[in-house]
Protein backbone atom coordinates (compact mmCIF):
# COMPACT_ATOMS: atom_id res chain seq x y z
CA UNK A 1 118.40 87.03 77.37
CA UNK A 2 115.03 87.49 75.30
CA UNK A 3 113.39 84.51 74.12
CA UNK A 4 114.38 85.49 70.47
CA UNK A 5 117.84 85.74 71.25
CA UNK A 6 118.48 83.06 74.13
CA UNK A 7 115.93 79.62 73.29
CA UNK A 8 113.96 77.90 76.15
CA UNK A 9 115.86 75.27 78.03
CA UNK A 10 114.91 72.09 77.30
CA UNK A 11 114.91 70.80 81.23
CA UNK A 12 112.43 72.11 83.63
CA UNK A 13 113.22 75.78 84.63
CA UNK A 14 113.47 76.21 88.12
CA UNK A 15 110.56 76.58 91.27
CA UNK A 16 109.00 79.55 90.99
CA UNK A 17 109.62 80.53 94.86
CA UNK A 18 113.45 79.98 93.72
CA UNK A 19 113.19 83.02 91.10
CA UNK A 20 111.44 85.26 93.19
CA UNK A 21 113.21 85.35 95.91
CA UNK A 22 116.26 85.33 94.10
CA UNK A 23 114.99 88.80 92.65
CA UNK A 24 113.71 89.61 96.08
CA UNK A 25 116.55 89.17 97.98
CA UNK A 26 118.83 91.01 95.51
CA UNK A 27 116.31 94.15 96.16
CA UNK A 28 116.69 93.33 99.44
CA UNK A 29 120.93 93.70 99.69
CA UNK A 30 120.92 96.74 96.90
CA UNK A 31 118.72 98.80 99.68
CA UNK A 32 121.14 97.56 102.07
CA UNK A 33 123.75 99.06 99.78
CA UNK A 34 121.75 102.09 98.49
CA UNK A 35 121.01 102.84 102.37
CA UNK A 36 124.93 102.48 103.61
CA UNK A 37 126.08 104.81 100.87
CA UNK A 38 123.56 107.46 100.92
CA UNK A 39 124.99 107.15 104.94
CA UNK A 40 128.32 107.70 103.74
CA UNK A 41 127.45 110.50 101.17
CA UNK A 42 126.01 112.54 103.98
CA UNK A 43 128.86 112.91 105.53
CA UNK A 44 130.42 114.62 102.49
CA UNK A 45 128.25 117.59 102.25
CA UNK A 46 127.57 120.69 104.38
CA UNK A 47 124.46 121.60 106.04
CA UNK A 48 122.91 122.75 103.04
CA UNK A 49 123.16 119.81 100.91
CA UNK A 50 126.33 120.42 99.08
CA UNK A 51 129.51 118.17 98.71
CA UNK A 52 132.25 119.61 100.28
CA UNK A 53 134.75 116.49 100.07
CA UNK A 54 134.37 115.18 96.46
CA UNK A 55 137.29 113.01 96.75
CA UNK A 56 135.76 110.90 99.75
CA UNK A 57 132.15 111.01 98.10
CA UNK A 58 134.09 109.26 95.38
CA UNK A 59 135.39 106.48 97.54
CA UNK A 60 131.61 105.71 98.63
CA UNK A 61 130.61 105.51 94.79
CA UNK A 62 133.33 103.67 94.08
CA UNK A 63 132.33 101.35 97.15
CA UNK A 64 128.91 101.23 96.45
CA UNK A 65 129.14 100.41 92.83
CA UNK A 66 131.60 97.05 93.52
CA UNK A 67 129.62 95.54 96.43
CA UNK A 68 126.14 95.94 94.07
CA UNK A 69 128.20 93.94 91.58
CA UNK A 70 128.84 91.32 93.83
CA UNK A 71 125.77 90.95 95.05
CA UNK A 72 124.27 90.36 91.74
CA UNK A 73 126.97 87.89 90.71
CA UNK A 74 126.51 86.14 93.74
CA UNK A 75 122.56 85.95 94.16
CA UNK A 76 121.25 86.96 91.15
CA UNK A 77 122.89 86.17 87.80
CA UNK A 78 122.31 82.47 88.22
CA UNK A 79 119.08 82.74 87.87
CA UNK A 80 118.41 85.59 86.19
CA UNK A 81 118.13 84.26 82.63
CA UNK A 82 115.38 81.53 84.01
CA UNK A 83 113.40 83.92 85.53
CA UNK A 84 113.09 86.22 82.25
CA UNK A 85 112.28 83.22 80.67
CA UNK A 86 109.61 82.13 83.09
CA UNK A 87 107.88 85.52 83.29
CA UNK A 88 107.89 86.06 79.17
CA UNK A 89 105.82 82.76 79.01
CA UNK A 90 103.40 83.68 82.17
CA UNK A 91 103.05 87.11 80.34
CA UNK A 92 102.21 85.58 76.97
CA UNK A 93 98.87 83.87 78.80
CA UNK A 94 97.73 86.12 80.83
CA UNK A 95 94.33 87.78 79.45
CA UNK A 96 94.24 91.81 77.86
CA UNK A 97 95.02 94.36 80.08
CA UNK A 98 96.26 98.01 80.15
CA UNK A 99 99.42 97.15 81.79
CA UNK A 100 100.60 94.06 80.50
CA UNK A 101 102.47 96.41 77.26
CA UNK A 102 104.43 97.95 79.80
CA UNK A 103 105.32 94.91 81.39
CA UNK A 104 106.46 93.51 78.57
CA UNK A 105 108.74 96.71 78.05
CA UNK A 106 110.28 96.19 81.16
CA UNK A 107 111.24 92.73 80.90
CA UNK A 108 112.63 93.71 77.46
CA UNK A 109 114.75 96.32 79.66
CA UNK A 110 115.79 93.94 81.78
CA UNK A 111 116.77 91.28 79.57
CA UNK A 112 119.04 93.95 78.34
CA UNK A 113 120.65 94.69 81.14
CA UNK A 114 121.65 91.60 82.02
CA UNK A 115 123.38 91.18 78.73
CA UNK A 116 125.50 94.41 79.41
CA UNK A 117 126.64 93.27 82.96
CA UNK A 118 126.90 89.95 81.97
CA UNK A 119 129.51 91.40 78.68
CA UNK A 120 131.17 93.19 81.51
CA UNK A 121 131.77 90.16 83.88
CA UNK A 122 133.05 88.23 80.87
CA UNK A 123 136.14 90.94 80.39
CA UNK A 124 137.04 92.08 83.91
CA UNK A 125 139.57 94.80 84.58
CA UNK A 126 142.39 94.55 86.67
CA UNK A 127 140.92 94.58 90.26
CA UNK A 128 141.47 98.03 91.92
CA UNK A 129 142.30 99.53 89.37
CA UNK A 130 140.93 102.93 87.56
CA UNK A 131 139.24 100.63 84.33
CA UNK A 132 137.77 98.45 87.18
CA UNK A 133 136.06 101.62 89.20
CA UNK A 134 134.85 102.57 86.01
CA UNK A 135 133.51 99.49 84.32
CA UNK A 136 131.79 99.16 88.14
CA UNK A 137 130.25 102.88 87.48
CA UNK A 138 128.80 101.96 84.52
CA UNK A 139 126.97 98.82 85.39
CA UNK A 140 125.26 100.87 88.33
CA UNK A 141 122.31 102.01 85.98
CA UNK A 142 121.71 98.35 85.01
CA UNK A 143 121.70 96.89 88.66
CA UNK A 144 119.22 99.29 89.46
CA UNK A 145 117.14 98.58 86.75
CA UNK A 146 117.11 94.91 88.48
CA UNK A 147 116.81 96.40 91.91
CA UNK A 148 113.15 99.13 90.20
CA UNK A 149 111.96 96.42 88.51
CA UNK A 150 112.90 92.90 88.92
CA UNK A 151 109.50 92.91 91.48
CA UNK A 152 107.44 92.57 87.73
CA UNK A 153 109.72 89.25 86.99
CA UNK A 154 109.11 87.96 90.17
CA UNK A 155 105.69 88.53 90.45
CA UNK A 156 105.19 86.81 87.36
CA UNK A 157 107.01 84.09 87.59
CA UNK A 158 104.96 83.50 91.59
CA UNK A 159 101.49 83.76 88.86
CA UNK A 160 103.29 80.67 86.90
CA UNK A 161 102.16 78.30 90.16
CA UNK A 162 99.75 80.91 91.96
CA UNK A 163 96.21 80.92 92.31
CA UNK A 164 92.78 81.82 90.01
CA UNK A 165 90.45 83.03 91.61
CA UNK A 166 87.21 80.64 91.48
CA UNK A 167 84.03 82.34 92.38
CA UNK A 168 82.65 80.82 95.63
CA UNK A 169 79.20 82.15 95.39
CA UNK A 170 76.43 81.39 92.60
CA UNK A 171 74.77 84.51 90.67
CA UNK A 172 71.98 84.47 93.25
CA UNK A 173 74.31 84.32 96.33
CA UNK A 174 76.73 87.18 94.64
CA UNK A 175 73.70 89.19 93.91
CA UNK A 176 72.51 89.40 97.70
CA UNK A 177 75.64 89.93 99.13
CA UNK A 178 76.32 93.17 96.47
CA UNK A 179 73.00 94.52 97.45
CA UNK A 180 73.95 93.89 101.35
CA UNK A 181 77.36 95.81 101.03
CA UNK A 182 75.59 98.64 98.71
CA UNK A 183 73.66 98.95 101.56
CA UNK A 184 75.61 98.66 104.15
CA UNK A 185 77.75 101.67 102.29
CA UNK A 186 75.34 103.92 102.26
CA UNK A 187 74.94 103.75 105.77
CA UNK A 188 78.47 104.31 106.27
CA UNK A 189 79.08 100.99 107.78
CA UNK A 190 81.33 99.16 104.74
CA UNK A 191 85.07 99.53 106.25
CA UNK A 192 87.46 99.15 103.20
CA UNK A 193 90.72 98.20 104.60
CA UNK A 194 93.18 96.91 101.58
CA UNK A 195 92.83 97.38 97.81
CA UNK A 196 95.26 95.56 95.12
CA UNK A 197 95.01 95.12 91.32
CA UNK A 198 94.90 91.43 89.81
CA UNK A 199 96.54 90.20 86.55
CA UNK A 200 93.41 91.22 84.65
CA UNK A 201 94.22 94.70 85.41
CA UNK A 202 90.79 94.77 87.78
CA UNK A 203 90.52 96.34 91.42
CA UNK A 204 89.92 94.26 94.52
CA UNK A 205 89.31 95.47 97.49
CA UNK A 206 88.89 94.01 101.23
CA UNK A 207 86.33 95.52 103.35
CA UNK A 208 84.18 94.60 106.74
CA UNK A 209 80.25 94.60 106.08
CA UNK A 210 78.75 95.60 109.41
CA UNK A 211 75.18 94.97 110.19
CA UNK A 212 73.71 94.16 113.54
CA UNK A 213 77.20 94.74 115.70
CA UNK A 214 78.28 91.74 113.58
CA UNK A 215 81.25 92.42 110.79
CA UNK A 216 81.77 90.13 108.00
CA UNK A 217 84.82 90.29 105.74
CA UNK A 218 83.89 90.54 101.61
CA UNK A 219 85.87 91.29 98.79
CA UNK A 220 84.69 93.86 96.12
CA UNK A 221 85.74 93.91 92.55
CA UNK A 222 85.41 96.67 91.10
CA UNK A 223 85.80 100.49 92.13
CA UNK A 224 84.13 101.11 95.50
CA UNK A 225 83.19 104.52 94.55
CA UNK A 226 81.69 103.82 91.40
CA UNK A 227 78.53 101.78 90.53
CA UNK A 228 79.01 98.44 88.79
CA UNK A 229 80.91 96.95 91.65
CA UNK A 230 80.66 93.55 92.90
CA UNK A 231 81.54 91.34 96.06
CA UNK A 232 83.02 88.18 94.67
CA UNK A 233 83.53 86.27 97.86
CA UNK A 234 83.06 86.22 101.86
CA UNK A 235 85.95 85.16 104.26
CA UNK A 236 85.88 84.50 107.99
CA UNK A 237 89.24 86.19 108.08
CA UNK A 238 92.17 87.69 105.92
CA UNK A 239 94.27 84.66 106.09
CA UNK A 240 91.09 82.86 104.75
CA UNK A 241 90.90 85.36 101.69
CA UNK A 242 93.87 85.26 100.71
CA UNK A 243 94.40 81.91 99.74
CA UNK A 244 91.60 81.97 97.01
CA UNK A 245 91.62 85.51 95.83
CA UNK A 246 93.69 87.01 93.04
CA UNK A 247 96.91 87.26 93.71
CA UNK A 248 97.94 91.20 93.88
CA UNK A 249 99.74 92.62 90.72
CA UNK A 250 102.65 95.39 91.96
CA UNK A 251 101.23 98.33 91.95
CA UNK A 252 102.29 101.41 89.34
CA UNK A 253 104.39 104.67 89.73
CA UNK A 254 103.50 108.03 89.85
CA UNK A 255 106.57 108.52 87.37
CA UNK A 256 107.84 106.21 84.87
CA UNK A 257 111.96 107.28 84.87
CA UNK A 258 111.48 107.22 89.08
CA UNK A 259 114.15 104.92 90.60
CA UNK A 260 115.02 104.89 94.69
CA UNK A 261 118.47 104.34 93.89
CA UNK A 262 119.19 106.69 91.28
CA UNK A 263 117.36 110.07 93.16
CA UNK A 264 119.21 113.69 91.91
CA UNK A 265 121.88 115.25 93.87
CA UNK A 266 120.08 116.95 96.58
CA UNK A 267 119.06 120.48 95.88
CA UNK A 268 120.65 123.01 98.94
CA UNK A 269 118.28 124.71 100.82
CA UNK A 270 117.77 126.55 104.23
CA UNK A 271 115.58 124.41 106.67
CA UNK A 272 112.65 126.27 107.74
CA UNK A 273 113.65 125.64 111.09
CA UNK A 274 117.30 127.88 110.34
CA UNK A 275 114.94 130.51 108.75
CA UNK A 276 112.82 130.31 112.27
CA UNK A 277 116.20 130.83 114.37
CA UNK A 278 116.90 133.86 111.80
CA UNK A 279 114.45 135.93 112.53
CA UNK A 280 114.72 135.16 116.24
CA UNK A 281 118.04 136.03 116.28
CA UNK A 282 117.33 139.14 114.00
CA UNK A 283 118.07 142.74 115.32
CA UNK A 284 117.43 144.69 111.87
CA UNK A 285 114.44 144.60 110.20
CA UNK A 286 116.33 143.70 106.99
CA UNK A 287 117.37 140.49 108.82
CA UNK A 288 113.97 139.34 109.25
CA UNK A 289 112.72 140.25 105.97
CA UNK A 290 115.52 138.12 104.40
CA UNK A 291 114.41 135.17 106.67
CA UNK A 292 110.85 135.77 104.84
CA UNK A 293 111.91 136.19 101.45
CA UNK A 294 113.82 132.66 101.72
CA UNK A 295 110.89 131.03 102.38
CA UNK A 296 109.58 132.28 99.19
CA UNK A 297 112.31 132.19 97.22
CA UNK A 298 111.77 130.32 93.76
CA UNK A 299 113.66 128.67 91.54
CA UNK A 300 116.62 126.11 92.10
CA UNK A 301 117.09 126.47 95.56
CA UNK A 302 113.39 127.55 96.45
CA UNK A 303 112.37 128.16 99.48
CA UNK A 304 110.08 125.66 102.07
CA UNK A 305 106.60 127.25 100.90
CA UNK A 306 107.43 126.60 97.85
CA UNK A 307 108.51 123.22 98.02
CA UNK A 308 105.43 123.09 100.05
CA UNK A 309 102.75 124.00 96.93
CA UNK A 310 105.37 121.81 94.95
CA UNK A 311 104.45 118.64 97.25
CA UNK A 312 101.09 119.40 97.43
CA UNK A 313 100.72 119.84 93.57
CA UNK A 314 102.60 116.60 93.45
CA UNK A 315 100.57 114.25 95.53
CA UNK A 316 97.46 115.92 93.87
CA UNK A 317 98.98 114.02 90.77
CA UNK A 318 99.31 111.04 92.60
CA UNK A 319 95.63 110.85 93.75
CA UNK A 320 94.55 111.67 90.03
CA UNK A 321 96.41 108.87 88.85
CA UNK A 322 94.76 106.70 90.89
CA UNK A 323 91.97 106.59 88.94
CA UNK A 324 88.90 106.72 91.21
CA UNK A 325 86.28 108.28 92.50
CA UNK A 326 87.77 109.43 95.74
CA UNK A 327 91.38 110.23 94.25
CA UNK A 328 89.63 112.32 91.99
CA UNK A 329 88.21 114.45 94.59
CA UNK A 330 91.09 114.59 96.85
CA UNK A 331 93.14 115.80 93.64
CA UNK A 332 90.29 118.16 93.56
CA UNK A 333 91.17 119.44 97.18
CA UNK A 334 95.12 119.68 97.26
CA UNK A 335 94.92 121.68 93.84
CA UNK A 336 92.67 124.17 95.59
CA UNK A 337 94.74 124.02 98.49
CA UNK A 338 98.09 124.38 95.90
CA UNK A 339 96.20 127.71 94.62
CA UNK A 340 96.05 128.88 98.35
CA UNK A 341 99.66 128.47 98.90
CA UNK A 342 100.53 130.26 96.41
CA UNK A 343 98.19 133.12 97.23
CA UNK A 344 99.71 133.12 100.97
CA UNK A 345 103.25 132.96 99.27
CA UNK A 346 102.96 136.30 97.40
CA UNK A 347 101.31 137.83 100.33
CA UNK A 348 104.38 136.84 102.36
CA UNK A 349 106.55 138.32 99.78
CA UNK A 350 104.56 141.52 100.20
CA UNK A 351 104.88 141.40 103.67
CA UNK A 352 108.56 140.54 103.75
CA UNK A 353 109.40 143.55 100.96
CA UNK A 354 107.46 146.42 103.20
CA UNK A 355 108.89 144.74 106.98
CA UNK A 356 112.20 145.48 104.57
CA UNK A 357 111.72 148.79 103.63
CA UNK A 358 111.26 150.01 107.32
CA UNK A 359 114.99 150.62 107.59
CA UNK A 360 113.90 149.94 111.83
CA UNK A 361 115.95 148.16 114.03
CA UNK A 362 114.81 146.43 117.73
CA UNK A 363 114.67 149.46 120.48
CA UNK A 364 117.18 148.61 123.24
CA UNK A 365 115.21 148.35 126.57
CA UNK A 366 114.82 144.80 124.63
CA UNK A 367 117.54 143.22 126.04
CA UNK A 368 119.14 140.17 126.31
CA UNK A 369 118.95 137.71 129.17
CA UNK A 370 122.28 136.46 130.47
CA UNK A 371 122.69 132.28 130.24
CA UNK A 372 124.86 132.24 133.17
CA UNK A 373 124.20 134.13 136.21
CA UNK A 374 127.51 134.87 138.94
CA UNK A 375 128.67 132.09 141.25
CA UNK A 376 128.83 132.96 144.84
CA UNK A 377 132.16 133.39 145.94
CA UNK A 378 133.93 130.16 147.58
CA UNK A 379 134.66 131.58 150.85
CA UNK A 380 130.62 132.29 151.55
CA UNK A 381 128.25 130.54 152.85
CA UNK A 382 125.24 129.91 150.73
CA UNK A 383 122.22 132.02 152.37
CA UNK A 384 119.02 129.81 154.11
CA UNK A 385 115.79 129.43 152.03
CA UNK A 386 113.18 131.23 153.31
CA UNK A 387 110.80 130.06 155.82
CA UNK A 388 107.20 129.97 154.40
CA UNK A 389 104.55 130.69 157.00
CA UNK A 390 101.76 128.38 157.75
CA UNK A 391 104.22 125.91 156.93
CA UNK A 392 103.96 123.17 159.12
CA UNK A 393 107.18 121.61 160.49
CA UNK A 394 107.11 117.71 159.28
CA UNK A 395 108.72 114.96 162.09
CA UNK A 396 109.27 111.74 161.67
């Protein structure tokens, strides 16, 4: 499937629409897929999390794994080799850039994926039986390597008939309208509204330029929150815009070995509403203490504050590896704000240790409320309401 292993057709390779939407659509039917059995896996576990009917979480595997095969048989793996082709010579002339080594290893990965599924298809088990479940299982991890990534292929092979950006405005013109929007920014009146990385690995951004009541709609290259940046063209609308700028790139992951469709086994844990409803229900102080200390708890099964510093710290990674000005700062904040959580964790382990050790219980002249009050007897007549003075009769 590589271009040293598999030459270039000699005919014309197919449309470029026709290979990314093959690509697309396949994404499009594995979420489908992903989405159904993650449906049917729920139903599987117990409140916590865990599976407590292995042999029917099986099934949905099983299920899940033979219909992804079909759908790339069916809408993918004609094309699949053309469009690996088609991106690997896009690639190969597109100028430097940070990403396009990475790019190049995925293609690589996929290109070898498609040889193990199609080495699979060429010697199918018996259908049904245990050698066909398994030879499905094991072709799951390549499928989803198609479903990740295939968006890279695509993309690429859309660049092999898509657009270059041609500057619209001379040095003078481009000039001007910088110094406008630098202006316009300081005064707080320079709207971004979408950002998206072109081949060339570079940042533009849409934004309205407001002066006067009046908006105008430019596009910056460039980080907005750095100097050096640059408005490379003015558009009467977005529709306008983009049909001469750079196409956008997809954008990066937080995590390279991420994939939707292969997420971990989910973790059990104790919603922080069920802790809530604990200590409501608690009569011993020991029972509300425990409801505490699961919050806090760490480890494997840790508790919701901290999962909470864990998503915090998390998204403070992902606005780091943005790579800006801005992300930079917000990192700046949600560490600070991890640091805090963590503080207000120990002090509610404190707290929950000493409400603990009171060895106290709830004094009784707390009592319940009944749900259901008597029913008057059948025989008896229900008594009037009570006439409110100053009441005035109504007539009609």
């Amino acid at each position: 499937m590589t271009p040293t292993s598999n030459p270039v057709p000699d005919g014309p390779l197919p449309a470029a629409p026709e290979l990314s939407n093959a690509a697309r659509d396949f994404r499009l039917r594995m979420a489908v897929i992903d989405r159904e059995s993650e449906t049917a896996l729920d139903l599987t576990r117990d409140r916590y999390g865990r599976t407590v009917h292995a042999g029917a979480a099986a099934a949905a595997r099983a299920h899940r794994d033979k219909t992804a095969v079909k759908a790339y048989t069916t809408h993918l793996a004609p094309h699949a080799e053309a469009l690996l082709d088609t991106a690997h010579r896009v690639l190969d002339e597109l100028p430097p850039a940070r990403h396009l080594a990475g790019w190049r290893a995925v293609l690589d990965g996929l290109a070898a994926s498609a040889t193990e599924i199609r080495r699979a298809l060429d010697r199918p088990a018996a259908p049904g039986s245990p050698a066909d479940r398994a030879q499905h299982s094991a072709l799951w991890p390549h499928l989803t390597a198609w479903a990740d990534h295939s968006v890279i292929a695509g993309n690429l092979a859309d660049q092999r008939d898509g657009q270059h950006h041609k500057a619209p405005l001379t040095g003078e013109e481009q000039q001007m309208w910088t110094e406008k929007a630098q202006a316009a920014q300081r005064r707080g009146q320079l709207e971004l509204t979408e950002s998206w990385y072109a081949a060339d690995g570079q940042p533009i951004t849409l934004a309205h330029l407001i002066e006067d009541d009046d908006a105008t709609l430019v596009a910056l290259r460039g980080d907005p929150g750095t100097p050096g940046w640059q408005v490379i063209g003015h558009y009467a609308h977005e529709y306008e815009a983009g049909k001469v700028l750079p196409v956008p790139v997809p954008p990066g992951v937080l995590r390279p070995d991420v994939s939707r469709f292969n997420r971990p086994a989910p973790v059990p844990e104790v919603s922080l509403q069920e802790l809530i409803r604990d200590a409501v229900e608690a009569q011993h102080a020991g029972d509300a203490s425990n409801a505490l200390l699961s919050a806090t708890q760490r480890g494997y099964d840790a508790g919701p504050m901290v999962r909470l510093q864990e998503l915090l710290e998390t998204s403070g990674q992902f606005a780091g590896a943005l790579e800006t000005v801005q992300g930079r700062q917000i990192a700046a904040r949600l560490s600070a704000l991890g640091r805090q959580i963590e503080f207000l964790t120990r002090e509610v382990e404190d707290a929950a240790e000493d409400l603990g050790a009171t060895v106290a219980v709830l004094p009784p002249h707390r009592t319940p409320v009944l749900r259901t009050r008597p029913r008057p007897a059948v025989d008896t007549t229900p008594p009037a309401p009570p006439h409110l003075a100053g009441t005035p009769a109504r007539h009609r």
